[in-house]
PDB file of N, CA and C in Angstrom:
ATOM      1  N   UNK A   1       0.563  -6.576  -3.360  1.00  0.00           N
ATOM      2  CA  UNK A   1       1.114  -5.270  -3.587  1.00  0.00           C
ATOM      3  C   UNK A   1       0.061  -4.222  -3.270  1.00  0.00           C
ATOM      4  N   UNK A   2       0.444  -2.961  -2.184  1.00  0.00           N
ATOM      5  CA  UNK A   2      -0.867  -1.870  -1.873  1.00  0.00           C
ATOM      6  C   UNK A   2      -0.374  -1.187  -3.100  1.00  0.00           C
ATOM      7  N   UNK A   3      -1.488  -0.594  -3.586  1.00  0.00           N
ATOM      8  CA  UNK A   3      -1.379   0.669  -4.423  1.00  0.00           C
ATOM      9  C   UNK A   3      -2.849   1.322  -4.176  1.00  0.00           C
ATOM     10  N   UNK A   4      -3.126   2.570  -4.847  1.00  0.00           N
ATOM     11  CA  UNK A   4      -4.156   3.550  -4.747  1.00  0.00           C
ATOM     12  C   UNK A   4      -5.250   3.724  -5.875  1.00  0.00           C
ATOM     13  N   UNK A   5      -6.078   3.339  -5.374  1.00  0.00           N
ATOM     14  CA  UNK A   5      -7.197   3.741  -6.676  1.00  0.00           C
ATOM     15  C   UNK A   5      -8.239   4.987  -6.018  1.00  0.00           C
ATOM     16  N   UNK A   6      -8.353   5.675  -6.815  1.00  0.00           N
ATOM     17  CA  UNK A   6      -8.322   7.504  -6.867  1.00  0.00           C
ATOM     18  C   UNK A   6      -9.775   7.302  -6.807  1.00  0.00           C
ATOM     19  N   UNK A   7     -10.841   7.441  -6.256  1.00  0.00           N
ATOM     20  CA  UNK A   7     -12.309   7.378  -7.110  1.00  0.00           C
ATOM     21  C   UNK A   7     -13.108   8.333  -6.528  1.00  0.00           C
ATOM     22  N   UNK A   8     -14.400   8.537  -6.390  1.00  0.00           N
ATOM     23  CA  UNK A   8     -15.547   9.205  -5.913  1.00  0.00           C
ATOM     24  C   UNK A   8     -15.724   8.864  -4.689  1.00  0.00           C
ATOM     25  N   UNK A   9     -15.543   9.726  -3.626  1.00  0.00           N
ATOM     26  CA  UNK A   9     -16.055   9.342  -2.098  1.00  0.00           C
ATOM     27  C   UNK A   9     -16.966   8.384  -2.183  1.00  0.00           C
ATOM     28  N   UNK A  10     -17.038   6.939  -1.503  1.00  0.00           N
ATOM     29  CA  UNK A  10     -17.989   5.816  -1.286  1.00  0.00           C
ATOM     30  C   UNK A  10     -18.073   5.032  -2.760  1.00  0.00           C
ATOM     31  N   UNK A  11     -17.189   5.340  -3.511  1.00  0.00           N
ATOM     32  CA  UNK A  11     -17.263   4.457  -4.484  1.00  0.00           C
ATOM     33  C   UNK A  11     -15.786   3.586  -4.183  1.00  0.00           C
ATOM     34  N   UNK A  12     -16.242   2.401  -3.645  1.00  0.00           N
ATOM     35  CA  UNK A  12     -15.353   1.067  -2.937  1.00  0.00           C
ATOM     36  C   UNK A  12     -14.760   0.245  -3.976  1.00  0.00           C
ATOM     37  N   UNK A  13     -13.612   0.339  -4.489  1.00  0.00           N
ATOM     38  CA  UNK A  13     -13.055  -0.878  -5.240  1.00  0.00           C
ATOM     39  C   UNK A  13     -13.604  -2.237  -4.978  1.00  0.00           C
ATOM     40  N   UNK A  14     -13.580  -3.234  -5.839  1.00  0.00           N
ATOM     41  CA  UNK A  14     -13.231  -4.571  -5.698  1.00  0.00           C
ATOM     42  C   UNK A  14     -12.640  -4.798  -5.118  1.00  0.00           C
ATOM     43  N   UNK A  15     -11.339  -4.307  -4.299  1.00  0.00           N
ATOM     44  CA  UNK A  15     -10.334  -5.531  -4.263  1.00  0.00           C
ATOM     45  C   UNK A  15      -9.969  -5.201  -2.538  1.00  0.00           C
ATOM     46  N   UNK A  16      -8.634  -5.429  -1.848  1.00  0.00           N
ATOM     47  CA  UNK A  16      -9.088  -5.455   0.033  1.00  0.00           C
ATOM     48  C   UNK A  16      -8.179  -4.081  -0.303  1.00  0.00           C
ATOM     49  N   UNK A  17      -9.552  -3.299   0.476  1.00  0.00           N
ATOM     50  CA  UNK A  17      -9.042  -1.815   0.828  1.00  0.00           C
ATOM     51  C   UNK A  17      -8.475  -1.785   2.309  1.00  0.00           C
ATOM     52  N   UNK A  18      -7.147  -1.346   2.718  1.00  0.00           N
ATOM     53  CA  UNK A  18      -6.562  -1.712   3.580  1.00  0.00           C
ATOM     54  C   UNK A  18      -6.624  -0.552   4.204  1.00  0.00           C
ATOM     55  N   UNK A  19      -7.175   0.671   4.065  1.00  0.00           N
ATOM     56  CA  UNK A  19      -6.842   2.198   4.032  1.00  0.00           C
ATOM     57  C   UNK A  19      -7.647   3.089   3.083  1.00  0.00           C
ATOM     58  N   UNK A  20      -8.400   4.112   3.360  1.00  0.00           N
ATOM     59  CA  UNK A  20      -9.314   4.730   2.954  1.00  0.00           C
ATOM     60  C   UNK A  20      -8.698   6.363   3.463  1.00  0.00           C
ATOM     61  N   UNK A  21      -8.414   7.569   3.002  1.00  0.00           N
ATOM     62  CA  UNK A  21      -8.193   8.764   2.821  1.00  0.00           C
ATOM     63  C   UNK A  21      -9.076   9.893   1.892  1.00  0.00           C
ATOM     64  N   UNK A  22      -9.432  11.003   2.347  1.00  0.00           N
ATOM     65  CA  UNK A  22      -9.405  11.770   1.334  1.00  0.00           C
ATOM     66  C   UNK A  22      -8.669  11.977   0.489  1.00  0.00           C
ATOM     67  N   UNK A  23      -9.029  12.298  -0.701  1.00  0.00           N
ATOM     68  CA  UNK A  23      -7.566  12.561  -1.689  1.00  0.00           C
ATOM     69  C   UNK A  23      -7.012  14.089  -1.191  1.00  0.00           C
ATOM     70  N   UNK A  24      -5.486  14.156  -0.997  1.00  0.00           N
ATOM     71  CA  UNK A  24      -5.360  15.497  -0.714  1.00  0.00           C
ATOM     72  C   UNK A  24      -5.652  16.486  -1.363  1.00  0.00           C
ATOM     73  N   UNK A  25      -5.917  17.799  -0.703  1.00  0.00           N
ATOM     74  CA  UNK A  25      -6.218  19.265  -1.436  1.00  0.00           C
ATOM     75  C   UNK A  25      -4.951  19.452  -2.687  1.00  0.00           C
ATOM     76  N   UNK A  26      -3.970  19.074  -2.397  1.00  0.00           N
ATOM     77  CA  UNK A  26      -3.026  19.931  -3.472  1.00  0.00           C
ATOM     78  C   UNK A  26      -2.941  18.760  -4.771  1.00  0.00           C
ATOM     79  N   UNK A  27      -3.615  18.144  -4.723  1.00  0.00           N
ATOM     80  CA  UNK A  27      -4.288  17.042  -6.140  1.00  0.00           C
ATOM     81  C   UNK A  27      -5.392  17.405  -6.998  1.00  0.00           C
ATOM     82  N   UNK A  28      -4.823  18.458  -8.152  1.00  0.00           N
ATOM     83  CA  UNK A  28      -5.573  18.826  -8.684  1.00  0.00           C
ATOM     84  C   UNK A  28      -6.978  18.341  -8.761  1.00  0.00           C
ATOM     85  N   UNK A  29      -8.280  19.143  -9.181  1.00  0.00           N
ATOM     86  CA  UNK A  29      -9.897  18.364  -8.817  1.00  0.00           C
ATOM     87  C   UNK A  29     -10.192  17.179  -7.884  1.00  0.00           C
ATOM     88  N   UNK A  30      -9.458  17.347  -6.323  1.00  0.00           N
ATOM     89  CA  UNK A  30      -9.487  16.278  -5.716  1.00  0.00           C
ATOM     90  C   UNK A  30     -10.713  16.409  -4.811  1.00  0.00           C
ATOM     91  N   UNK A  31     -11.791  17.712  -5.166  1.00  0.00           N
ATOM     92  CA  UNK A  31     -12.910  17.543  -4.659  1.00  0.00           C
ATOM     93  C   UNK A  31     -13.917  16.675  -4.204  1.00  0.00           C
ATOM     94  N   UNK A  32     -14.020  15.705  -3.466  1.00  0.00           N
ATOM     95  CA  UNK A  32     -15.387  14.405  -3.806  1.00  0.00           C
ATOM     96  C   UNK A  32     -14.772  13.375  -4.320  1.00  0.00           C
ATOM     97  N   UNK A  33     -12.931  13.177  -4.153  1.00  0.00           N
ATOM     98  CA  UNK A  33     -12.619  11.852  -4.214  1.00  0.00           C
ATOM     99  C   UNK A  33     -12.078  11.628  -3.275  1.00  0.00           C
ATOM    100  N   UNK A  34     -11.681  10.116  -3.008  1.00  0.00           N
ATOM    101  CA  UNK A  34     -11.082   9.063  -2.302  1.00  0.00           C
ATOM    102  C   UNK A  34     -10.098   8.626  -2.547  1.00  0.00           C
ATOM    103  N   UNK A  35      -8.976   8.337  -1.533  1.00  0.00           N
ATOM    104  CA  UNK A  35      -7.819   7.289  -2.036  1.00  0.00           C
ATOM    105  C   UNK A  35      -8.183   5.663  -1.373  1.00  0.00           C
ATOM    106  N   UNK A  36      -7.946   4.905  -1.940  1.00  0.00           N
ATOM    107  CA  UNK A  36      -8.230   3.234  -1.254  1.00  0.00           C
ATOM    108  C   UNK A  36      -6.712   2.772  -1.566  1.00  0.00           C
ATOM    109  N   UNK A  37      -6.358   2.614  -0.489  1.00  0.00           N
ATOM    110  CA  UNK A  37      -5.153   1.714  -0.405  1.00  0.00           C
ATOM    111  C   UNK A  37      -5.601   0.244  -0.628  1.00  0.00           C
ATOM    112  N   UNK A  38      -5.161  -0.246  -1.879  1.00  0.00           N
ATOM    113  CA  UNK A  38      -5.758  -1.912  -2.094  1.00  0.00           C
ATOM    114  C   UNK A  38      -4.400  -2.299  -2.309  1.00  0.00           C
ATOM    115  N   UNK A  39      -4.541  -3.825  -1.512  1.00  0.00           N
ATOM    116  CA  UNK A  39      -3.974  -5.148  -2.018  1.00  0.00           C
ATOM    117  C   UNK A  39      -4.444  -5.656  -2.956  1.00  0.00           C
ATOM    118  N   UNK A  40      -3.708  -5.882  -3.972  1.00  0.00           N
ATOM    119  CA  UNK A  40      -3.915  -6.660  -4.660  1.00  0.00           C
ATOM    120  C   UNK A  40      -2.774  -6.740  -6.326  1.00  0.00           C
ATOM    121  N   UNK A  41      -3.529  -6.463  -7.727  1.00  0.00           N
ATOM    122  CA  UNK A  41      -2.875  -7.024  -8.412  1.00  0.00           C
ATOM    123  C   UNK A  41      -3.227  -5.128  -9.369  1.00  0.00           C
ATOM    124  N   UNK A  42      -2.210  -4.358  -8.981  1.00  0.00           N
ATOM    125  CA  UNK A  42      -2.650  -2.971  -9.983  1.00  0.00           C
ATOM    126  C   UNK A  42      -2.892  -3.093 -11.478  1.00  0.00           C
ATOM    127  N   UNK A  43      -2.588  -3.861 -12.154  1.00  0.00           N
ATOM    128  CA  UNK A  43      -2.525  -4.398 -13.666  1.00  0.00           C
ATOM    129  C   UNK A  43      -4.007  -4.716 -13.760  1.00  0.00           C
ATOM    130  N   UNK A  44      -4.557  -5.461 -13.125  1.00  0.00           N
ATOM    131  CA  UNK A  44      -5.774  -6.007 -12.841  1.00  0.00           C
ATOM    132  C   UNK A  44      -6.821  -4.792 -12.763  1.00  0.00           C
ATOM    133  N   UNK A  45      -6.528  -4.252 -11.749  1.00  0.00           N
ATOM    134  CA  UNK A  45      -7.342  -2.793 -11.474  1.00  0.00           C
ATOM    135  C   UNK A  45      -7.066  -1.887 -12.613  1.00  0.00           C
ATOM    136  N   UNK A  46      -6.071  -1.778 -13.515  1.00  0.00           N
ATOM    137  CA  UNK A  46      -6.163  -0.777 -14.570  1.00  0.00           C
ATOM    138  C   UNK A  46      -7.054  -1.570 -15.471  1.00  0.00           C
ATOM    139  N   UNK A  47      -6.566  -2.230 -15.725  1.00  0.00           N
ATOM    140  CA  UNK A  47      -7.649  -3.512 -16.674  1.00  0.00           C
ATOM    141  C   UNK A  47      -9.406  -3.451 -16.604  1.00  0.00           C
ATOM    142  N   UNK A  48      -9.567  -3.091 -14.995  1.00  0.00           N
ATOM    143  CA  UNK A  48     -10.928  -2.826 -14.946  1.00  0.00           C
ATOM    144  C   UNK A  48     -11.408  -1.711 -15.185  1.00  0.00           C
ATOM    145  N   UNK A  49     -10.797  -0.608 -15.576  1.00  0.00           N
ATOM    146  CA  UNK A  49     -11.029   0.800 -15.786  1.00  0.00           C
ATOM    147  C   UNK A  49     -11.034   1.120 -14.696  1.00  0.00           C
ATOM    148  N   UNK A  50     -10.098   1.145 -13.516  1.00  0.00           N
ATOM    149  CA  UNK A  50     -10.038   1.874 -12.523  1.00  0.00           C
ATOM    150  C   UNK A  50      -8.933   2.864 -11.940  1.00  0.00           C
ATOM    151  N   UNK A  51      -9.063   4.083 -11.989  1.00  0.00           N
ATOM    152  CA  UNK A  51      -7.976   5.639 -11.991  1.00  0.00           C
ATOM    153  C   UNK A  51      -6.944   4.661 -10.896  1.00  0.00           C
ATOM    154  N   UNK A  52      -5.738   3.910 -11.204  1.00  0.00           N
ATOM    155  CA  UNK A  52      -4.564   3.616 -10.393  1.00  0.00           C
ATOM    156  C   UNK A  52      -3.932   4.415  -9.946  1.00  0.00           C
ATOM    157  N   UNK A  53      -3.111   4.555  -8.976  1.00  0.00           N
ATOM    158  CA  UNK A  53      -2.058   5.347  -8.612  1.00  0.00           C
ATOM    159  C   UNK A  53      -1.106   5.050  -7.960  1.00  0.00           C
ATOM    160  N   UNK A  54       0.053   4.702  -8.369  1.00  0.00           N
ATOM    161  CA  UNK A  54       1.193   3.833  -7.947  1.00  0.00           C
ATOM    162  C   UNK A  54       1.792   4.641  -6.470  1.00  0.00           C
ATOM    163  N   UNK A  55       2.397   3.581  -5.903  1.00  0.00           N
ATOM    164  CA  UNK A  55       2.689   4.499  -4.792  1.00  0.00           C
ATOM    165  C   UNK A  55       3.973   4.660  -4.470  1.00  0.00           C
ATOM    166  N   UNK A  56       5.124   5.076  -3.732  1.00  0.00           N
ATOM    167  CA  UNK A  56       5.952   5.037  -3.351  1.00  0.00           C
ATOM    168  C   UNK A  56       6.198   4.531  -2.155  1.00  0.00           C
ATOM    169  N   UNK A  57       8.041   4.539  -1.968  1.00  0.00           N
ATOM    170  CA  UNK A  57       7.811   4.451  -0.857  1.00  0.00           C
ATOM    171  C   UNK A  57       7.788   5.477   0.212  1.00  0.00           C
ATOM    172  N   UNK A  58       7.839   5.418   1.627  1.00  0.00           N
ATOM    173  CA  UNK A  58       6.980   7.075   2.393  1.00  0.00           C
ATOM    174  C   UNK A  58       5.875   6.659   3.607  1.00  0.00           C
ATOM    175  N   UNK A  59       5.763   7.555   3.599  1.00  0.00           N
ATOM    176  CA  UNK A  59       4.256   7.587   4.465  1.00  0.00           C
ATOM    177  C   UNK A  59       3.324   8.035   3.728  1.00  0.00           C
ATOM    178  N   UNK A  60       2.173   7.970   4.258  1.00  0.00           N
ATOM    179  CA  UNK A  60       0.513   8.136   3.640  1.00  0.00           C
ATOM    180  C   UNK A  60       0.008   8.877   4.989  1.00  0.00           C
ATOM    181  N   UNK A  61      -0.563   9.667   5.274  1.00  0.00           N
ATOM    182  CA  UNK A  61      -1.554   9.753   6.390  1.00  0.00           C
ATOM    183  C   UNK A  61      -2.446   9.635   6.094  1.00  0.00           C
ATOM    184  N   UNK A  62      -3.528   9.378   7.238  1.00  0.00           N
ATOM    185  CA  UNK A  62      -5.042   8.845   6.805  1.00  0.00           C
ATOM    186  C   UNK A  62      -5.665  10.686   7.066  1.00  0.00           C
ATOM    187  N   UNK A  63      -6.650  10.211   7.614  1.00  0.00           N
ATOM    188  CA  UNK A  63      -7.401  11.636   7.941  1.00  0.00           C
ATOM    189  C   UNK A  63      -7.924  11.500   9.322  1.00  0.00           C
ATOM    190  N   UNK A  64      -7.241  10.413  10.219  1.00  0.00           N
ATOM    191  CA  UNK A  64      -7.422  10.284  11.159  1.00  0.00           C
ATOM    192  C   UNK A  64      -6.452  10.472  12.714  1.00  0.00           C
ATOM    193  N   UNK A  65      -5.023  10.659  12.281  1.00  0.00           N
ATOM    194  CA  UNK A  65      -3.682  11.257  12.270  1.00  0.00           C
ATOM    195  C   UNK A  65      -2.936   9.370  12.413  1.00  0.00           C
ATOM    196  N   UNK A  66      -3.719   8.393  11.425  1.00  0.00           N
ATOM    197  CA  UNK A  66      -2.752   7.509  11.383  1.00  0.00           C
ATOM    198  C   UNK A  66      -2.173   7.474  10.139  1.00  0.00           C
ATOM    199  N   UNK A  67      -1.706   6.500   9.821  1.00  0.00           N
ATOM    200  CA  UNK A  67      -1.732   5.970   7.867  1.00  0.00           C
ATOM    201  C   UNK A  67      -1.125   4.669   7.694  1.00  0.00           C
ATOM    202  N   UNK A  68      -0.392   4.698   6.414  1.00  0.00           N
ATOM    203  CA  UNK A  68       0.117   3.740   5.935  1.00  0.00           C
ATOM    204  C   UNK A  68       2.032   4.371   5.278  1.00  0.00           C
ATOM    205  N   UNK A  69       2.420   3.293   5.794  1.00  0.00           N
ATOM    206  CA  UNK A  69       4.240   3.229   5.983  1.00  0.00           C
ATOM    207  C   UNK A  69       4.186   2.196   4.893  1.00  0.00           C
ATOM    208  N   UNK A  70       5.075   3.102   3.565  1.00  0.00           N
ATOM    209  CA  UNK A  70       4.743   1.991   2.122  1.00  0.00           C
ATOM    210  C   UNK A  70       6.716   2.166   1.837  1.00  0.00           C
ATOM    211  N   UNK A  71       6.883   0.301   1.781  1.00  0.00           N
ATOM    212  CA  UNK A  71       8.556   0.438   1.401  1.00  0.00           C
ATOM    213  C   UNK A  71       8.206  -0.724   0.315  1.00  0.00           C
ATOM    214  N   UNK A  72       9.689  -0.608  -0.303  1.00  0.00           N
ATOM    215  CA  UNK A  72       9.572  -1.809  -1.353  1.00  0.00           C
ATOM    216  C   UNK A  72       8.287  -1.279  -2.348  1.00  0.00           C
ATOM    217  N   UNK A  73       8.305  -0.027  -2.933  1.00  0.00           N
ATOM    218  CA  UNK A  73       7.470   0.168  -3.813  1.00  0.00           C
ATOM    219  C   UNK A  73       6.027  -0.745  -3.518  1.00  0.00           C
ATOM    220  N   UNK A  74       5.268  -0.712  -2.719  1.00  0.00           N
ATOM    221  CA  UNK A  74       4.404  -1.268  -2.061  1.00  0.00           C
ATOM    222  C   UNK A  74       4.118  -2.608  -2.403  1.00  0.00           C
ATOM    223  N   UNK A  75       5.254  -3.176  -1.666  1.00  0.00           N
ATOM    224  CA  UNK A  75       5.728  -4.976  -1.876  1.00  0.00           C
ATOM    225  C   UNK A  75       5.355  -5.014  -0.055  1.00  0.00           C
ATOM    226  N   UNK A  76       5.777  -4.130   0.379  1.00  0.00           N
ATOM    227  CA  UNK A  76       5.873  -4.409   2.146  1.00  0.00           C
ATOM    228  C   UNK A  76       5.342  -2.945   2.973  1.00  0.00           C
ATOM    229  N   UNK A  77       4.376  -3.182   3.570  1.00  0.00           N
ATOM    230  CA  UNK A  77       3.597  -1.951   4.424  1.00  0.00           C
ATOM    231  C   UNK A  77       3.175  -2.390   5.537  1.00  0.00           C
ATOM    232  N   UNK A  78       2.686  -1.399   6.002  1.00  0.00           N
ATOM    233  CA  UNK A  78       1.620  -1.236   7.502  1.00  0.00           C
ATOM    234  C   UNK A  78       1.461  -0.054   7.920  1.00  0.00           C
ATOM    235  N   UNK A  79      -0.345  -0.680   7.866  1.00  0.00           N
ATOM    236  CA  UNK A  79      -1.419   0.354   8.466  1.00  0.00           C
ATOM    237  C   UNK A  79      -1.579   0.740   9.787  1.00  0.00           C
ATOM    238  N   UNK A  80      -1.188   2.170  10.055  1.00  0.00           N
ATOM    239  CA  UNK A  80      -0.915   2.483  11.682  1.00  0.00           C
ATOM    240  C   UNK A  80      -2.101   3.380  12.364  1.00  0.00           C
ATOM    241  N   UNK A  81      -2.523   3.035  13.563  1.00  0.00           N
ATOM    242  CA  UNK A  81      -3.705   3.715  14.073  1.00  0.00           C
ATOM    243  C   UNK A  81      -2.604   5.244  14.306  1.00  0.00           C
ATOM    244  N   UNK A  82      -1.354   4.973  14.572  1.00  0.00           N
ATOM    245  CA  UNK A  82      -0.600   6.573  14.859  1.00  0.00           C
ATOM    246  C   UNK A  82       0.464   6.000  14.373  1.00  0.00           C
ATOM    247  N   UNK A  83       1.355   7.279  14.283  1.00  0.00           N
ATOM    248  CA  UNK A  83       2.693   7.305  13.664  1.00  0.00           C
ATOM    249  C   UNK A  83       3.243   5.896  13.829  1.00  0.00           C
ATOM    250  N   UNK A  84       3.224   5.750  15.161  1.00  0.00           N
ATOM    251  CA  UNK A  84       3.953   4.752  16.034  1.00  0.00           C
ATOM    252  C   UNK A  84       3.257   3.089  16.669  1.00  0.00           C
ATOM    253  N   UNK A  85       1.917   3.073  16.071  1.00  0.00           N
ATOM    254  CA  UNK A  85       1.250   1.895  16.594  1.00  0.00           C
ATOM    255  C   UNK A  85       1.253   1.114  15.460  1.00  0.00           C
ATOM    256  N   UNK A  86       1.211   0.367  14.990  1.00  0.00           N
ATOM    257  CA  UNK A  86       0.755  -0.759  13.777  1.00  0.00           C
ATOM    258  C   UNK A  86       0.026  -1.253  14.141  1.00  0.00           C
ATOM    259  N   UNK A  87      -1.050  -1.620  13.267  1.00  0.00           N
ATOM    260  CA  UNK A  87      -2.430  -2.263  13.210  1.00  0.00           C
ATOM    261  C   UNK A  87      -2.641  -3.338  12.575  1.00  0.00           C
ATOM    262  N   UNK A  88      -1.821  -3.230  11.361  1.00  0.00           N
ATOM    263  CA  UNK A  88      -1.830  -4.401  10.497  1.00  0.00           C
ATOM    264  C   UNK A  88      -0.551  -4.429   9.550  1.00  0.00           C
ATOM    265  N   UNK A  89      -0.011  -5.646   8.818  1.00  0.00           N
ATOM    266  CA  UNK A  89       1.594  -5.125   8.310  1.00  0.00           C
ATOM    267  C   UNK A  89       1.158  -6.545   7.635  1.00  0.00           C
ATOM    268  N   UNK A  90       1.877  -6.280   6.152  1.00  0.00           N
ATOM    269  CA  UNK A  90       2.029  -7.384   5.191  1.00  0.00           C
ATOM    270  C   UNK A  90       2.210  -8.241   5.674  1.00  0.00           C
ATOM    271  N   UNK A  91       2.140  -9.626   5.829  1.00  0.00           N
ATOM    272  CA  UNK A  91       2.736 -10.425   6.146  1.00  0.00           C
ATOM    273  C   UNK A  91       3.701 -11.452   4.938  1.00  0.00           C
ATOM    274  N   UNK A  92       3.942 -12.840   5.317  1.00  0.00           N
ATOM    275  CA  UNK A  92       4.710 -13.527   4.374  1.00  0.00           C
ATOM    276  C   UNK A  92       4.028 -13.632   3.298  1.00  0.00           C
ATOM    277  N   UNK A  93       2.581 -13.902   2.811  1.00  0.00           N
ATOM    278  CA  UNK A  93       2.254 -13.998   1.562  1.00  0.00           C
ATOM    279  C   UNK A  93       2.474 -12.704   0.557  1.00  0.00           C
ATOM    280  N   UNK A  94       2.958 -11.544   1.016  1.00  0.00           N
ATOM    281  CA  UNK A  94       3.307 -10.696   0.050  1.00  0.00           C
ATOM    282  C   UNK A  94       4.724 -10.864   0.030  1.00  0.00           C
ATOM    283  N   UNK A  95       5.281 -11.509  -0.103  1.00  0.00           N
ATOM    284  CA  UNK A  95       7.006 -11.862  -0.569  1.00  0.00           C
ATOM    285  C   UNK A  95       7.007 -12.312  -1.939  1.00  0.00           C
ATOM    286  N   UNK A  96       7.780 -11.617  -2.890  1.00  0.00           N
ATOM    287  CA  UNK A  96       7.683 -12.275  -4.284  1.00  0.00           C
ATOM    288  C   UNK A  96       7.618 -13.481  -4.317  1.00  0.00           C
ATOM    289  N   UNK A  97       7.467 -14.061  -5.265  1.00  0.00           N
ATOM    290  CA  UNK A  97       7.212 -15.843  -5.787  1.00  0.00           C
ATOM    291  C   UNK A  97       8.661 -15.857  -5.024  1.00  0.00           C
ATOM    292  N   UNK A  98       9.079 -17.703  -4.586  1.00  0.00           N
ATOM    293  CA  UNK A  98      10.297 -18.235  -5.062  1.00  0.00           C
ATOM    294  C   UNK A  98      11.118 -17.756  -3.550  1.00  0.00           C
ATOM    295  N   UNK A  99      10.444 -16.943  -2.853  1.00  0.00           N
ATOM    296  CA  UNK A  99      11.232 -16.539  -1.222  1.00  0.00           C
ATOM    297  C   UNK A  99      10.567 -17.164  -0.229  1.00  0.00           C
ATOM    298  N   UNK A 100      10.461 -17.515   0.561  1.00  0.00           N
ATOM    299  CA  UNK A 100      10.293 -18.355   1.503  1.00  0.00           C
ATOM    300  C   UNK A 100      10.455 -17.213   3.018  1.00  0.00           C
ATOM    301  N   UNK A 101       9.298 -16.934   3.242  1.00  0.00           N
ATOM    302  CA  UNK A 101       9.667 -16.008   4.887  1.00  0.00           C
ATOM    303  C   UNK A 101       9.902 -16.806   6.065  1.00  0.00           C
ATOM    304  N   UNK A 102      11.030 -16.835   6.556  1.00  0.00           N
ATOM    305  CA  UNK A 102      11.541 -17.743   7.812  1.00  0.00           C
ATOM    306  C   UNK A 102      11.946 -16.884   8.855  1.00  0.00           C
ATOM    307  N   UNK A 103      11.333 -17.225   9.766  1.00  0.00           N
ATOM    308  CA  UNK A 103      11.052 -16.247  11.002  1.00  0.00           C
ATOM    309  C   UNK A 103      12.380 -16.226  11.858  1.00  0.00           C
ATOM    310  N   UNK A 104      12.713 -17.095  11.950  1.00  0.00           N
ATOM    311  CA  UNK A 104      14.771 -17.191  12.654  1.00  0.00           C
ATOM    312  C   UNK A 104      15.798 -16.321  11.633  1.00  0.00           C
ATOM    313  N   UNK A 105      15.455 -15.919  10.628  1.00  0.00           N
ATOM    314  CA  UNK A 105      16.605 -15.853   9.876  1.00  0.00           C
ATOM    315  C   UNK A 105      17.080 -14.444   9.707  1.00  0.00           C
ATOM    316  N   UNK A 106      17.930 -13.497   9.496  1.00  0.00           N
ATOM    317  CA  UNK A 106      18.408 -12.263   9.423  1.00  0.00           C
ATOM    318  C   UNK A 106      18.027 -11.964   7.728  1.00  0.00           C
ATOM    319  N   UNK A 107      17.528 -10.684   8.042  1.00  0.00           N
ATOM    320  CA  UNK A 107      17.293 -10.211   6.670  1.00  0.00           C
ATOM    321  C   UNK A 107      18.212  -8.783   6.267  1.00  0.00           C
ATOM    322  N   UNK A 108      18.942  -9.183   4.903  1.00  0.00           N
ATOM    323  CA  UNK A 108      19.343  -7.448   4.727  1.00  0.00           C
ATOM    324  C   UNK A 108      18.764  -7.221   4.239  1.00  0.00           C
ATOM    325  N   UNK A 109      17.726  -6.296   4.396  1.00  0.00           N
ATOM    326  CA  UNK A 109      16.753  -5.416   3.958  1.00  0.00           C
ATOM    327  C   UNK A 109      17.009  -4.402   2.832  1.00  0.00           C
ATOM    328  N   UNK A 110      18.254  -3.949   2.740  1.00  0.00           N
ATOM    329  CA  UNK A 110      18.913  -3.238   1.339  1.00  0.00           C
ATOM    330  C   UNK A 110      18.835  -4.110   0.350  1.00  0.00           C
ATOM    331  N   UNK A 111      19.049  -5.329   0.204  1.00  0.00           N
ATOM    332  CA  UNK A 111      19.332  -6.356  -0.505  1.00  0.00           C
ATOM    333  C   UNK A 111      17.320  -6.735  -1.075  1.00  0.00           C
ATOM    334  N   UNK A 112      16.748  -6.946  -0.105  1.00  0.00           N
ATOM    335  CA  UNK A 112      15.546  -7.317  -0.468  1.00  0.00           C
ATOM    336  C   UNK A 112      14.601  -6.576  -1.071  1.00  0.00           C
ATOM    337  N   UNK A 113      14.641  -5.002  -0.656  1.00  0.00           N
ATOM    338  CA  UNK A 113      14.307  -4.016  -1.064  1.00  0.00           C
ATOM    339  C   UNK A 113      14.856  -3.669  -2.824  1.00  0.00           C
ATOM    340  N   UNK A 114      16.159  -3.549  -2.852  1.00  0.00           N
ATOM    341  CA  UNK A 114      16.876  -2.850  -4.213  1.00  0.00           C
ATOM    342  C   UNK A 114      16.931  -4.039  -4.728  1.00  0.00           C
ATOM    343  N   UNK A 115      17.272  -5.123  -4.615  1.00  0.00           N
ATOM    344  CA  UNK A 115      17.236  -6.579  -5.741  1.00  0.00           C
ATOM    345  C   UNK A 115      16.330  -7.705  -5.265  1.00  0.00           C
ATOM    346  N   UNK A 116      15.699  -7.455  -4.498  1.00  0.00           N
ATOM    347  CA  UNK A 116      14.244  -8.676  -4.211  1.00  0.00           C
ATOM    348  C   UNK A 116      15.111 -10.078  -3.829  1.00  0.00           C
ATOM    349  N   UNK A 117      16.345 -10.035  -3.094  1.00  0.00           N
ATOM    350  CA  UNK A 117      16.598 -11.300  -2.740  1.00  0.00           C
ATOM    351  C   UNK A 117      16.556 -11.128  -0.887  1.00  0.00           C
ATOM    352  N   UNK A 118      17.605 -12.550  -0.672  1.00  0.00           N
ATOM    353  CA  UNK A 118      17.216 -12.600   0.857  1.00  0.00           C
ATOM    354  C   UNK A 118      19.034 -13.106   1.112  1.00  0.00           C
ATOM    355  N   UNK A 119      19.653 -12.989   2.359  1.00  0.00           N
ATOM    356  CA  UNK A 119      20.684 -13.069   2.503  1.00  0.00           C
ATOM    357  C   UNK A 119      20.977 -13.654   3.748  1.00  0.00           C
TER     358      UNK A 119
END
């Protein structure tokens, strides 16, 4: 799961930062911080005392004019050098427990998205 941990420019989470941003201007005291887009386990990262920030789904821009394309409440993403290129994209190990990603098969994506199944 990507989510955001808020911190001090160059202060690097633990966990795989997939995406690195300034925090935007209209974020209150966002002077001299960072956003890190991490994989991983957000429960975990609050646990460590680290400022979380859940994400939606949307776009992200970086500060480079790419970002990150976050659906499925950041269950399923990808990091784009531009609007339109992908660089890197979840693959099957981010599928909840108990689903099985099979590359032949049709997905409704409404279905997987709003109730986490496969059809």
């Amino acid at each position: 799961m990507i989510f955001i941990v808020r911190a001090e420019a160059g202060n690097r989470p633990a966990f795989a930062v997939k995406m690195t941003r300034r925090t935007p201007s209209i974020i209150p005291c966002s002077d001299g911080l960072e956003d890190f887009f991490c994989l991983g386990d957000p429960d975990a990262a609050q646990a460590a005392g680290l400022p979380v920030v859940p994400v939606h789904d949307g776009w992200y821009a970086d500060d480079t004019g790419g970002g990150m394309a976050i659906w499925g409440q950041g269950l399923f993403w990808e990091v784009r050098d531009t609007p339109f290129t992908i660089k890197e994209a979840c693959g099957p190990e981010a599928w909840p427990d108990g689903l099985q990603h099979d590359t032949d098969a049709a997905v409704n994506v409404r279905d997987v998205i709003f109730q986490g199944g496969r059809s």
